[in-house]
PDB file of N, CA and C in Angstrom:
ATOM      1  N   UNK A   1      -3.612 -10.634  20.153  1.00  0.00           N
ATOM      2  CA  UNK A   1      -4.805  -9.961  19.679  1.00  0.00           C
ATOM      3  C   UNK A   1      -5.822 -11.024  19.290  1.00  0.00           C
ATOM      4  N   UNK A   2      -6.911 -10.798  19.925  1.00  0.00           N
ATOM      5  CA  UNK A   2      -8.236 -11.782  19.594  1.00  0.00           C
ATOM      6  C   UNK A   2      -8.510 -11.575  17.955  1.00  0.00           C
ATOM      7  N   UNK A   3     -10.368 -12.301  17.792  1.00  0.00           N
ATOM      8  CA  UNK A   3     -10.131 -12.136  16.624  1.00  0.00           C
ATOM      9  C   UNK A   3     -11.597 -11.007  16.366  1.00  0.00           C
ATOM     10  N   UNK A   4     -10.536  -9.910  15.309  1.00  0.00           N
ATOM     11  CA  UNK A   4     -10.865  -8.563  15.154  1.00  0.00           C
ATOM     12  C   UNK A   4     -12.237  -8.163  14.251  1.00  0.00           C
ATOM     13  N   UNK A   5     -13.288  -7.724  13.920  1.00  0.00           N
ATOM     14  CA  UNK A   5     -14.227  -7.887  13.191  1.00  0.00           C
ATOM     15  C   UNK A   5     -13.362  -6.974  12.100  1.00  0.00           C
ATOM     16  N   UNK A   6     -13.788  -6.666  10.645  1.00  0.00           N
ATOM     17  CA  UNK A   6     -13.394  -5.857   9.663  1.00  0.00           C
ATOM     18  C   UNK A   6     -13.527  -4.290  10.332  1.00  0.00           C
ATOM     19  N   UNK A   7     -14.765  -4.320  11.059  1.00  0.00           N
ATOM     20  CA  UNK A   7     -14.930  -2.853  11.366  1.00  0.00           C
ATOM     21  C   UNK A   7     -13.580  -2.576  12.196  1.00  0.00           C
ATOM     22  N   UNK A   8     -13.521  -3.674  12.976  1.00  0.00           N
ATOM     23  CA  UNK A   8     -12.364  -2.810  14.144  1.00  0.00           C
ATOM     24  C   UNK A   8     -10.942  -2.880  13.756  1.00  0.00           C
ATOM     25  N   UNK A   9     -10.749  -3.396  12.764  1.00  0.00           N
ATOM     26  CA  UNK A   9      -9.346  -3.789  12.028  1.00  0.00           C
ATOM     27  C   UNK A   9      -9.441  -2.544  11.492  1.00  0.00           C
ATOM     28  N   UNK A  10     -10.230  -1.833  10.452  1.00  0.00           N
ATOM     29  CA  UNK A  10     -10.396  -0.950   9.640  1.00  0.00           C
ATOM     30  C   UNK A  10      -9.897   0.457  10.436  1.00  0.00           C
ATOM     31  N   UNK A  11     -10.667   0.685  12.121  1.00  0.00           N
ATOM     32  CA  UNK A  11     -10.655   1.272  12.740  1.00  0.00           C
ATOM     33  C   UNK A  11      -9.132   1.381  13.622  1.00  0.00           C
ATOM     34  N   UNK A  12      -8.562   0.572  13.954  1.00  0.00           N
ATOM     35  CA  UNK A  12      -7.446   0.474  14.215  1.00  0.00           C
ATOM     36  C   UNK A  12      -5.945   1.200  13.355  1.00  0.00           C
ATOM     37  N   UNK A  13      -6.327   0.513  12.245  1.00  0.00           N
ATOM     38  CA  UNK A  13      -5.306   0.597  10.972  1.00  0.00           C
ATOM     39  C   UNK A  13      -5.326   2.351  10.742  1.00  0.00           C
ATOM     40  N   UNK A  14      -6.504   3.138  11.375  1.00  0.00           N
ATOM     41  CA  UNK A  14      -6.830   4.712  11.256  1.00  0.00           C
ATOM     42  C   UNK A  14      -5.904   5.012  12.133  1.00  0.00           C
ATOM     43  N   UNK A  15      -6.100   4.593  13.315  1.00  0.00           N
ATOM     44  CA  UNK A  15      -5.639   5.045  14.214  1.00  0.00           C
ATOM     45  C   UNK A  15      -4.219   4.999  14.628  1.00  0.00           C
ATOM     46  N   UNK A  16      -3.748   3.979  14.018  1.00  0.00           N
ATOM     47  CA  UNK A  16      -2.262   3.827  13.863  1.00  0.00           C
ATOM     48  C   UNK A  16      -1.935   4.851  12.878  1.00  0.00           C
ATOM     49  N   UNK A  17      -2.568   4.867  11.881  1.00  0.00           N
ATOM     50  CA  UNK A  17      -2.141   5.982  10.446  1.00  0.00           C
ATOM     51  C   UNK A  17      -1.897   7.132  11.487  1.00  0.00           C
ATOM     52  N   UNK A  18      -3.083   7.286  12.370  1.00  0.00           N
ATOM     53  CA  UNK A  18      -3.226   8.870  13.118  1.00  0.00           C
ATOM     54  C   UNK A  18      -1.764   9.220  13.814  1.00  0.00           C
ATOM     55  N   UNK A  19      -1.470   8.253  14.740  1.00  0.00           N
ATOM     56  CA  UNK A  19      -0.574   8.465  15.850  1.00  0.00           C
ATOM     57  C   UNK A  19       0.730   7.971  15.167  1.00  0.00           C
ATOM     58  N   UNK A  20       0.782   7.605  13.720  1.00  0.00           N
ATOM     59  CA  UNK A  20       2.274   8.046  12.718  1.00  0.00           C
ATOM     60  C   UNK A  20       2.155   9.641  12.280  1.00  0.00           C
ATOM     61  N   UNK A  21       1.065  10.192  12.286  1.00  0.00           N
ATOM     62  CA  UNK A  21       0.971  11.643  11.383  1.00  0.00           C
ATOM     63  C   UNK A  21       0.866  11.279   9.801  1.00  0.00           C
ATOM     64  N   UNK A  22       0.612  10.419   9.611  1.00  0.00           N
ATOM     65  CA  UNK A  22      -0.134  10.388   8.254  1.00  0.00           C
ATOM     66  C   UNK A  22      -1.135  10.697   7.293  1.00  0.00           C
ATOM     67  N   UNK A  23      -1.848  11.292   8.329  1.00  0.00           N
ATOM     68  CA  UNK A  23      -2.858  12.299   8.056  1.00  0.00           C
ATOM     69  C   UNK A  23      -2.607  13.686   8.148  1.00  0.00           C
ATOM     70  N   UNK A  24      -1.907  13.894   8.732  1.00  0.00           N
ATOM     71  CA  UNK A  24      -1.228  15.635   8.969  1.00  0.00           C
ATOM     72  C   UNK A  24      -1.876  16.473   8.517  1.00  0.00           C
ATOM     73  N   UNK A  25      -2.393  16.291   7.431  1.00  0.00           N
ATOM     74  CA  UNK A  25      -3.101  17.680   6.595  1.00  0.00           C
ATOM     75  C   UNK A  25      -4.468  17.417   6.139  1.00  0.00           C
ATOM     76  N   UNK A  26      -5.189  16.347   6.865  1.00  0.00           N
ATOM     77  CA  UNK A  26      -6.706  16.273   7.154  1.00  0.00           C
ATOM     78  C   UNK A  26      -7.195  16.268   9.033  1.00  0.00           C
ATOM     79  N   UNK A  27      -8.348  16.767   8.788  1.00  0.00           N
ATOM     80  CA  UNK A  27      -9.349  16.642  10.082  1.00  0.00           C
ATOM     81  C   UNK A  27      -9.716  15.395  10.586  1.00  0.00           C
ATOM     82  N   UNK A  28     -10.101  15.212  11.645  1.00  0.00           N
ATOM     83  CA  UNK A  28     -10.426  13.890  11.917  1.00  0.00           C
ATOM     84  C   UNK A  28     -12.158  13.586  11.366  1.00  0.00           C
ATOM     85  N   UNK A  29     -12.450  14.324  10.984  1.00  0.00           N
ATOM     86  CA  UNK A  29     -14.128  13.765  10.132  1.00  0.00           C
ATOM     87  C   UNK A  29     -13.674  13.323   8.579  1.00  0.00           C
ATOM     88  N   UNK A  30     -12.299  13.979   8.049  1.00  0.00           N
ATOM     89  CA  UNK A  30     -12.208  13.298   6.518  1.00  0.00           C
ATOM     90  C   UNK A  30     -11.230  11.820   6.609  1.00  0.00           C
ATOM     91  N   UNK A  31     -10.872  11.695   8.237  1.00  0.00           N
ATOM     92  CA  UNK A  31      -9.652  10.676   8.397  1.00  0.00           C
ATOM     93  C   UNK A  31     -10.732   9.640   8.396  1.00  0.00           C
ATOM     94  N   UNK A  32     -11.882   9.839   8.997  1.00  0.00           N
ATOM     95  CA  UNK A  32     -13.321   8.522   8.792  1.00  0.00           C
ATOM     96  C   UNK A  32     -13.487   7.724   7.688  1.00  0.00           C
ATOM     97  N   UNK A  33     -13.552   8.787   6.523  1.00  0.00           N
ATOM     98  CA  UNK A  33     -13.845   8.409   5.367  1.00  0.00           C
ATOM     99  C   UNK A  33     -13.329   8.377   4.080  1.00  0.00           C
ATOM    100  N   UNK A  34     -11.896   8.058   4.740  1.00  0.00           N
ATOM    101  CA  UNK A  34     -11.172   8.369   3.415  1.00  0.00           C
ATOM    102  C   UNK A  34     -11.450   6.462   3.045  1.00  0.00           C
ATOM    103  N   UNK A  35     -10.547   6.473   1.647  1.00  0.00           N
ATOM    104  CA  UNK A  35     -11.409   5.917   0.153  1.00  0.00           C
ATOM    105  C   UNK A  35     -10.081   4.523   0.992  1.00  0.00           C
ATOM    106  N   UNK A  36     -10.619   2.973   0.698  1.00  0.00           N
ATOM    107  CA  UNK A  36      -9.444   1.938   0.577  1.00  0.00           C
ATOM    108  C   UNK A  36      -8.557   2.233   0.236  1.00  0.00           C
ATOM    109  N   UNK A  37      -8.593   2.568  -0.816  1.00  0.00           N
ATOM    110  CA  UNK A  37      -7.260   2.922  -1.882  1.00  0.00           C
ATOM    111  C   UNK A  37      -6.275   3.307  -0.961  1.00  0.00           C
ATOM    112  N   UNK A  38      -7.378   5.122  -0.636  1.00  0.00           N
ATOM    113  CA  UNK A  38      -6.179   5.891   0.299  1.00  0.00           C
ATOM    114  C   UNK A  38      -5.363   4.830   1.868  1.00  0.00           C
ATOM    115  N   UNK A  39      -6.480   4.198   2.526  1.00  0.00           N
ATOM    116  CA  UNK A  39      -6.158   3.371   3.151  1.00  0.00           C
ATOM    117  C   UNK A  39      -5.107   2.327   3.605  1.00  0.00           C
ATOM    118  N   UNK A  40      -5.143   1.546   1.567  1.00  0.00           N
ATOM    119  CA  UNK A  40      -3.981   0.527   1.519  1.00  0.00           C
ATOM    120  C   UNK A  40      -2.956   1.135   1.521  1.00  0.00           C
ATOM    121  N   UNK A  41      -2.357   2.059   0.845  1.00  0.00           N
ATOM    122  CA  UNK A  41      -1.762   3.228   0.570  1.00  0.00           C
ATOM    123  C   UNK A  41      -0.710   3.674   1.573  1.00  0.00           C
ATOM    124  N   UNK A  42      -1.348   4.169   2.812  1.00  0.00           N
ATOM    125  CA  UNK A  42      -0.701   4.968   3.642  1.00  0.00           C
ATOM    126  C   UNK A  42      -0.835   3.583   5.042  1.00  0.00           C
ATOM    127  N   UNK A  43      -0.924   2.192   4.512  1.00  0.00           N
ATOM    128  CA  UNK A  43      -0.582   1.109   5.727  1.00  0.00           C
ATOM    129  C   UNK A  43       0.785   0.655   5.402  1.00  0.00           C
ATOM    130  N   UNK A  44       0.545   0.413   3.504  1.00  0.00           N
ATOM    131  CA  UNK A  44       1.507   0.275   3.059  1.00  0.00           C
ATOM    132  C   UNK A  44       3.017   1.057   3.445  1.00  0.00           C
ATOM    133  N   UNK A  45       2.780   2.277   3.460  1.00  0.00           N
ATOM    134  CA  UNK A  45       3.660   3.204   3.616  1.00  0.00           C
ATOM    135  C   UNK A  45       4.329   3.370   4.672  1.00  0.00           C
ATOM    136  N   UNK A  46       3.249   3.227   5.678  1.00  0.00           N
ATOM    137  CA  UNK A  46       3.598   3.748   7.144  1.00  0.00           C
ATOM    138  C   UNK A  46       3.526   2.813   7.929  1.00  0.00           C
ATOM    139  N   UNK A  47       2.860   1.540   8.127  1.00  0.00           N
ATOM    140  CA  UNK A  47       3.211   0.779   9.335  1.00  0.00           C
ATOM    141  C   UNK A  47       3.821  -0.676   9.277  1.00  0.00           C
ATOM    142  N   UNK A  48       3.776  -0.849   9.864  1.00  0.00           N
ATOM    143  CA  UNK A  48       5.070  -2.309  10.326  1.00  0.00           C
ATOM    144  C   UNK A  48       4.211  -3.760   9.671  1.00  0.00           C
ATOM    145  N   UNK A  49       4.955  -4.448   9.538  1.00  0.00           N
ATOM    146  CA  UNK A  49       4.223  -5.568   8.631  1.00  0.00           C
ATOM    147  C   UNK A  49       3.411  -6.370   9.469  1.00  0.00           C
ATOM    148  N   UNK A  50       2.608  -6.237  10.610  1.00  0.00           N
ATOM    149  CA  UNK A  50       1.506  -7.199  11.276  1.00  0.00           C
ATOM    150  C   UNK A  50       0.393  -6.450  10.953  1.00  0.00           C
ATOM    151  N   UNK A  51       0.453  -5.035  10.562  1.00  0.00           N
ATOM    152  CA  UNK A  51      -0.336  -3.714   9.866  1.00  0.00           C
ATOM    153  C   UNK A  51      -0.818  -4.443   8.694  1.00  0.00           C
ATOM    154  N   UNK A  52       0.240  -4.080   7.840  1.00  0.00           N
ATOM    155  CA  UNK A  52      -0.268  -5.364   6.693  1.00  0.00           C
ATOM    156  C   UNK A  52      -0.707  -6.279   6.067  1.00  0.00           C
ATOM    157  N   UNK A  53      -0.530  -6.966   7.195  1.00  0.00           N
ATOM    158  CA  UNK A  53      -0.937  -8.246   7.566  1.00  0.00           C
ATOM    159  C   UNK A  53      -2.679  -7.934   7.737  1.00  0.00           C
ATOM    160  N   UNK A  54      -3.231  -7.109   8.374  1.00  0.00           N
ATOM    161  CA  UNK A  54      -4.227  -6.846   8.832  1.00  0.00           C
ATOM    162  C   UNK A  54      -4.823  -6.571   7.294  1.00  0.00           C
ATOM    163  N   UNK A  55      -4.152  -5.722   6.693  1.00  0.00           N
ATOM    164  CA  UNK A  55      -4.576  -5.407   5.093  1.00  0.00           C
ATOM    165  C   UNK A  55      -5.343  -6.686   4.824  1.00  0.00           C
ATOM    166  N   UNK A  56      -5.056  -7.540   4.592  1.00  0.00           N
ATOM    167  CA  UNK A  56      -5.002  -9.099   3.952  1.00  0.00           C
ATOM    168  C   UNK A  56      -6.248  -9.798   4.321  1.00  0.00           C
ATOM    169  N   UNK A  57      -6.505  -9.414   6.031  1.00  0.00           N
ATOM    170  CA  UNK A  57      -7.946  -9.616   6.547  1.00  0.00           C
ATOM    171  C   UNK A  57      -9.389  -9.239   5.970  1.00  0.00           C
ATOM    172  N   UNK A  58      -9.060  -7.478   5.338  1.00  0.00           N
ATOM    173  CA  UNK A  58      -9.646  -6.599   4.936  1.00  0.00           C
ATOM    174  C   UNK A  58     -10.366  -6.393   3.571  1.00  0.00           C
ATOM    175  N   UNK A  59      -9.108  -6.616   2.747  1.00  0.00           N
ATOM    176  CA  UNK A  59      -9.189  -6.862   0.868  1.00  0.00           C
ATOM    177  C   UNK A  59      -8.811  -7.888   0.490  1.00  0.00           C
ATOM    178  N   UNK A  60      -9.067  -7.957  -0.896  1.00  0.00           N
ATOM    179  CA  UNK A  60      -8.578  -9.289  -1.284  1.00  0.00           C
ATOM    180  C   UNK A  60      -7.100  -8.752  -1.709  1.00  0.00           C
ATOM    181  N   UNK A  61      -6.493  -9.866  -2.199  1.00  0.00           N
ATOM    182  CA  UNK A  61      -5.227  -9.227  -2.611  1.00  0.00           C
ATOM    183  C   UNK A  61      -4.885  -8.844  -3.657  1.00  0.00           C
ATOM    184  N   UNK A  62      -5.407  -8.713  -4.813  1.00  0.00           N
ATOM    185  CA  UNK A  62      -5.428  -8.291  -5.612  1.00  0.00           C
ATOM    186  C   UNK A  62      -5.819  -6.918  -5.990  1.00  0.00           C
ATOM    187  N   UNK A  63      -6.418  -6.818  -4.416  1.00  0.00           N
ATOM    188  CA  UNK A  63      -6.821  -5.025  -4.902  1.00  0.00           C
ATOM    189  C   UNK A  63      -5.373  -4.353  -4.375  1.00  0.00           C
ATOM    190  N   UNK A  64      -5.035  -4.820  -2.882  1.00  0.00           N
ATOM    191  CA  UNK A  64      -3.638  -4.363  -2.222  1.00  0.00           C
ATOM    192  C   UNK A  64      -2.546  -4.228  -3.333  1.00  0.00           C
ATOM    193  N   UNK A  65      -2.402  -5.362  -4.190  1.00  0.00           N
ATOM    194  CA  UNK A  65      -1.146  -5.493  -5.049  1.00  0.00           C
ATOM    195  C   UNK A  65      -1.487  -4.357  -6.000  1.00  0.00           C
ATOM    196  N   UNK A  66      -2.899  -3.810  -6.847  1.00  0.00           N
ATOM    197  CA  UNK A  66      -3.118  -2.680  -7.624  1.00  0.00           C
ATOM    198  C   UNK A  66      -2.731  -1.413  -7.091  1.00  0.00           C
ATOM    199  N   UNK A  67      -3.502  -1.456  -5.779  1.00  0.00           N
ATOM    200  CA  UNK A  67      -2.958  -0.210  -5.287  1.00  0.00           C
ATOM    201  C   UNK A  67      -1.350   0.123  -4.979  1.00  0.00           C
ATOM    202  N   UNK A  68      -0.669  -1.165  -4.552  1.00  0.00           N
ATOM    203  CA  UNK A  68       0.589  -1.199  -4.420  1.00  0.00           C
ATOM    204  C   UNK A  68       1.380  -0.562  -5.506  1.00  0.00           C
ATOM    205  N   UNK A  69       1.100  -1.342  -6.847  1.00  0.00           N
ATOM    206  CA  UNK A  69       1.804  -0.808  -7.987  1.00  0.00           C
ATOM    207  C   UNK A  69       1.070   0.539  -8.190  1.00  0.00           C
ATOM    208  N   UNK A  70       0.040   0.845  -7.961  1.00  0.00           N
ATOM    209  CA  UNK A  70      -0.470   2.771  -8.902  1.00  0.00           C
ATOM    210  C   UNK A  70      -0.075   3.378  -7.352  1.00  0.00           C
ATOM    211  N   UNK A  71       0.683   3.177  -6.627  1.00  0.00           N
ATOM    212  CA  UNK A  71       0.883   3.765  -5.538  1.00  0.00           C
ATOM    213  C   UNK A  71       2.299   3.814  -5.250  1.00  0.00           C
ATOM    214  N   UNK A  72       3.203   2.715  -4.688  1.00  0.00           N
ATOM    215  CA  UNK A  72       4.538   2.380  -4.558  1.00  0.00           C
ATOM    216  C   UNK A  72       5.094   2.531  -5.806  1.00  0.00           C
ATOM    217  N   UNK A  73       4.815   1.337  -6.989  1.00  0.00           N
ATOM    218  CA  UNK A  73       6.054   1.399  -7.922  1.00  0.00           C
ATOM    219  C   UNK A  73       5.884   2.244  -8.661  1.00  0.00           C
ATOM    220  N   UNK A  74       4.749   2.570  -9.048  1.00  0.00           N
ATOM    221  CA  UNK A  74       4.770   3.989  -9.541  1.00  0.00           C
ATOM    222  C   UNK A  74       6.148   5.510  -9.208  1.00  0.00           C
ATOM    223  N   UNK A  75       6.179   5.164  -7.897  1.00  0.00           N
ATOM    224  CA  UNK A  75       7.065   6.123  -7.009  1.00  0.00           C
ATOM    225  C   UNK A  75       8.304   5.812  -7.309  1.00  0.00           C
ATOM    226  N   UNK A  76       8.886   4.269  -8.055  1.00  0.00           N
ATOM    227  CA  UNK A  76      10.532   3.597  -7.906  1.00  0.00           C
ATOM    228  C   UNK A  76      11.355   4.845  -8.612  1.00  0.00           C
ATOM    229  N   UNK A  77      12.167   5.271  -7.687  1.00  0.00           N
ATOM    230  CA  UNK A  77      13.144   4.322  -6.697  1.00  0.00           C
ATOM    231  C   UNK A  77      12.817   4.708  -5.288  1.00  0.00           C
ATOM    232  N   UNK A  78      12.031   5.672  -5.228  1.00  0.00           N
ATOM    233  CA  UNK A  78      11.840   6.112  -3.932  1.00  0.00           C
ATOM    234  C   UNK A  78      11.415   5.009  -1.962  1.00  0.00           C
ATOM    235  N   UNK A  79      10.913   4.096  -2.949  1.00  0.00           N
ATOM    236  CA  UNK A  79       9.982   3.105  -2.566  1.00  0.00           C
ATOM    237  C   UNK A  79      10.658   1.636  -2.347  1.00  0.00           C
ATOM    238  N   UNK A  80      12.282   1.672  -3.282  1.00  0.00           N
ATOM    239  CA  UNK A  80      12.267   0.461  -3.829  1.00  0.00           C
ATOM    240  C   UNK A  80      12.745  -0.723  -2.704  1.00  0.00           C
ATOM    241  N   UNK A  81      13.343  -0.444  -1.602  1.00  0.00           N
ATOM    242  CA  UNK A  81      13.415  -1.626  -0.606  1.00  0.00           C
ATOM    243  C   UNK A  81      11.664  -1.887  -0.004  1.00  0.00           C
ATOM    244  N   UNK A  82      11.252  -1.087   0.037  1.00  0.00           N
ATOM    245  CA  UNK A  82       9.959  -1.775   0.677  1.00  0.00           C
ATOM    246  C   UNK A  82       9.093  -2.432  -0.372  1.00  0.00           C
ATOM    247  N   UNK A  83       9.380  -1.921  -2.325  1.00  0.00           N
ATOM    248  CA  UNK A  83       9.120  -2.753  -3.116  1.00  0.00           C
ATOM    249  C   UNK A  83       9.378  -3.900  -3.152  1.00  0.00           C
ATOM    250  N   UNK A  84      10.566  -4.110  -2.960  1.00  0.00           N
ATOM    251  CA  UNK A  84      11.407  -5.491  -2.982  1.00  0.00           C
ATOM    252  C   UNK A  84      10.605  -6.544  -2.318  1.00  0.00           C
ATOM    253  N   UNK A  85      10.684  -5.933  -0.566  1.00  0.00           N
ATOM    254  CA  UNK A  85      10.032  -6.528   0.108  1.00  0.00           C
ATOM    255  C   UNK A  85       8.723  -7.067   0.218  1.00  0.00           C
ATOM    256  N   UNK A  86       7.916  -6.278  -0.355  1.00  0.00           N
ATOM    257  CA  UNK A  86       6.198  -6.315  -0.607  1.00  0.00           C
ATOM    258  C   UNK A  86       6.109  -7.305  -1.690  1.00  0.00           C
ATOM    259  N   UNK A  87       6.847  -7.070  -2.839  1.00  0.00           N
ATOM    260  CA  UNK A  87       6.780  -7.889  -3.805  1.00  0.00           C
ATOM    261  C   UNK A  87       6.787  -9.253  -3.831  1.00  0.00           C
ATOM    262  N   UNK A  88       7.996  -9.828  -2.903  1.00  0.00           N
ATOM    263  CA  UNK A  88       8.291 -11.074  -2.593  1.00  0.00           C
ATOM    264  C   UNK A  88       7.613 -11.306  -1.678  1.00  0.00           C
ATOM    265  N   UNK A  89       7.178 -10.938  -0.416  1.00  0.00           N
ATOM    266  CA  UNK A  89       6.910 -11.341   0.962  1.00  0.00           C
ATOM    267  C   UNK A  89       5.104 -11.297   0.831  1.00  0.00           C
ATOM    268  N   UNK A  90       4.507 -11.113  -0.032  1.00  0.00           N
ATOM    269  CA  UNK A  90       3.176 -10.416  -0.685  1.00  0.00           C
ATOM    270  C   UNK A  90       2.747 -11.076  -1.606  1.00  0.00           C
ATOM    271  N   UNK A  91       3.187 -10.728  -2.491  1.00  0.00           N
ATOM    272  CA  UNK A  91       2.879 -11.028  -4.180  1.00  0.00           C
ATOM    273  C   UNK A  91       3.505 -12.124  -4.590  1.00  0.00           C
ATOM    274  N   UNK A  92       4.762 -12.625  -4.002  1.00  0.00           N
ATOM    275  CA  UNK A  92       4.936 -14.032  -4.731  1.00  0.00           C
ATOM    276  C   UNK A  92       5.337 -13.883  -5.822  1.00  0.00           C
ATOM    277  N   UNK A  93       5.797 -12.426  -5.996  1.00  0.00           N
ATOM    278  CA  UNK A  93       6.958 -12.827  -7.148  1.00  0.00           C
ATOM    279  C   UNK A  93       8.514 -13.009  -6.974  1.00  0.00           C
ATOM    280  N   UNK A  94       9.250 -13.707  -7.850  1.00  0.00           N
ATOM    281  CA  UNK A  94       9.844 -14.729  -7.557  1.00  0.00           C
ATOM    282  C   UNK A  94      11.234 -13.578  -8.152  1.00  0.00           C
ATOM    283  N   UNK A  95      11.216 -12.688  -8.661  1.00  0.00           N
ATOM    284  CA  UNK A  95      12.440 -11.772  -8.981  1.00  0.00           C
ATOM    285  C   UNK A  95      11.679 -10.179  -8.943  1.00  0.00           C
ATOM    286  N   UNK A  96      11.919  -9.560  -7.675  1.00  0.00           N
ATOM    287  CA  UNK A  96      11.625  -8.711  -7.216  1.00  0.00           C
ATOM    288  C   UNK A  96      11.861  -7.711  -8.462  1.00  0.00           C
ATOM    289  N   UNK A  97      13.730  -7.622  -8.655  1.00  0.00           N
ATOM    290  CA  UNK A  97      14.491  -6.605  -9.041  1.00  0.00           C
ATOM    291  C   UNK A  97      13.869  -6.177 -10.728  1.00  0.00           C
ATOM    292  N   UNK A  98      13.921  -7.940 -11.061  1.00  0.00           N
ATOM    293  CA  UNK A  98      13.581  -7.624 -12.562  1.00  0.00           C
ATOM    294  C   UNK A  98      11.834  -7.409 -12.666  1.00  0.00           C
ATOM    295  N   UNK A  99      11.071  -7.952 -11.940  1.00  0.00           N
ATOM    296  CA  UNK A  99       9.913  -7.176 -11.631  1.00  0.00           C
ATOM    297  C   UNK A  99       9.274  -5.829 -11.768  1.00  0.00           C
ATOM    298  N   UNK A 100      10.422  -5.179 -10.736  1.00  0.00           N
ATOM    299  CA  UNK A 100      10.340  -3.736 -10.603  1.00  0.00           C
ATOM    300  C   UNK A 100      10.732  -2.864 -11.728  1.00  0.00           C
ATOM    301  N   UNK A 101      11.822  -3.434 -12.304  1.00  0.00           N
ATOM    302  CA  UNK A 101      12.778  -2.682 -13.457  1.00  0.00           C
ATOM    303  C   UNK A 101      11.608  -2.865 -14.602  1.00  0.00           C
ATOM    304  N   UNK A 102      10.736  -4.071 -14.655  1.00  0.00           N
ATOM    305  CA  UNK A 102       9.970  -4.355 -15.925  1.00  0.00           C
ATOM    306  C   UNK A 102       8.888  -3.377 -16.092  1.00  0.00           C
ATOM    307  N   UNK A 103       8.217  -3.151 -14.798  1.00  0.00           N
ATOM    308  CA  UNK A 103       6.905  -2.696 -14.454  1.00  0.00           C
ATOM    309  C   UNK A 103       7.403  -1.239 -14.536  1.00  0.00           C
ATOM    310  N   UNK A 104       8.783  -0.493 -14.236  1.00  0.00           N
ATOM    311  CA  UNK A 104       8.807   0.579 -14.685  1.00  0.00           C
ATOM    312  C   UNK A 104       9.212   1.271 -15.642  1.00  0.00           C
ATOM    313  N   UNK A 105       9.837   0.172 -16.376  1.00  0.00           N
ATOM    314  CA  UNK A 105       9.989   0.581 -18.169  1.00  0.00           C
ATOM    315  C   UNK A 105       8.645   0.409 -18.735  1.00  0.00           C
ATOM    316  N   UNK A 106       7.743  -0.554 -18.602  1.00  0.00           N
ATOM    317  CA  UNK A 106       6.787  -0.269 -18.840  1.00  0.00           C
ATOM    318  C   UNK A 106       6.077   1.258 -18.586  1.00  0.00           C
ATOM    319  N   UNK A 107       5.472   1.524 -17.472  1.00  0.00           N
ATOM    320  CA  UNK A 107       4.917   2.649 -17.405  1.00  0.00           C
ATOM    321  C   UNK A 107       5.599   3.680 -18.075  1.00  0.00           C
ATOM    322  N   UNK A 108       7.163   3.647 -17.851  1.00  0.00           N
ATOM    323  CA  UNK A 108       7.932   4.804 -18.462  1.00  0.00           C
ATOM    324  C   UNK A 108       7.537   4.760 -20.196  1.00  0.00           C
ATOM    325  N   UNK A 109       7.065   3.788 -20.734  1.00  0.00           N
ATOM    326  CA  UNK A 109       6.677   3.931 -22.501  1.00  0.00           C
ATOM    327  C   UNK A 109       5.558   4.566 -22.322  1.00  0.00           C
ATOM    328  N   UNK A 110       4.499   4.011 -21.680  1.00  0.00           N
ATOM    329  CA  UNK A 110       3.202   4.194 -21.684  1.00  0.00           C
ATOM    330  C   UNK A 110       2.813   5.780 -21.359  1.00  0.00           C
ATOM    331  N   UNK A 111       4.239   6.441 -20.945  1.00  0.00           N
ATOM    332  CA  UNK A 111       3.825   7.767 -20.620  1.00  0.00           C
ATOM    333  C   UNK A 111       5.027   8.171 -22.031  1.00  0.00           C
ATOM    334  N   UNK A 112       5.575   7.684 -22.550  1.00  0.00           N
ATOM    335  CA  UNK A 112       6.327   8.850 -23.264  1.00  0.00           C
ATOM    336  C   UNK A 112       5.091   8.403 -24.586  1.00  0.00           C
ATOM    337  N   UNK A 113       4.468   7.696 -24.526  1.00  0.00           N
ATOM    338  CA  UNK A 113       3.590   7.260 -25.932  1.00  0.00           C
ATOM    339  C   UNK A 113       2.850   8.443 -25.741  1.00  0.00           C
ATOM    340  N   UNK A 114       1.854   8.783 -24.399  1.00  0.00           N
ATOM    341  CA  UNK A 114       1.028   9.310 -24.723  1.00  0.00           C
ATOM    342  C   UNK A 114       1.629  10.784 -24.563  1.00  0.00           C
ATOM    343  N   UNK A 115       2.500  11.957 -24.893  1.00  0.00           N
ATOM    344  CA  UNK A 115       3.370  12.850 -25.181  1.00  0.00           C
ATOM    345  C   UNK A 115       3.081  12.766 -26.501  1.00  0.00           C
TER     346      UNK A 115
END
């Protein structure tokens, strides 16, 4: 693959979402304009790591890793091998497991506080 402008990376990364069914329950005029977030989100989710990779072209990484955590670990355990993986292979952190376990005892206070 040559080298891709943002528009056509952006455009691509749709279209792969499309032809996984990741959109299933939108039209193709709201699949245009859906939000980064939703974007990082469902590349994260759904496609193969040169997909990802493409992420990286796109955002900085620090937005990918936000959305990652209010998106993926939010979800643990559901999520948690491709956490593992994202975490280390991504983020550069250096203990996935205790990572994950930290970041979700955390949230788990932060929601029984506000109860």
């Amino acid at each position: 693959m040559g080298k891709m402008s943002n528009e056509e990376i952006h455009k691509e990364l749709i279209n792969k979402l499309h032809v996984e069914h990741a959109f299933w329950s939108s039209d193709n005029a709201e699949i245009c304009h859906i939000s980064d977030e939703t974007l990082i989100a469902n590349v994260l989710l759904h496609l193969d790591i040169d997909d990802v990779l493409l992420l990286f072209k796109l955002y900085p990484r620090r937005k990918i890793q936000q959305v990652w955590k209010d998106k993926m670990l939010a979800q643990e355990p559901m999520y948690h091998g491709l956490n593992r993986l994202y975490s280390f292979m991504f983020f550069n952190i250096k203990h996935p497991d205790r990572f994950i376990r930290d970041y979700k005892n955390k949230r788990y206070k932060s929601v029984i506080c506000k109860v």
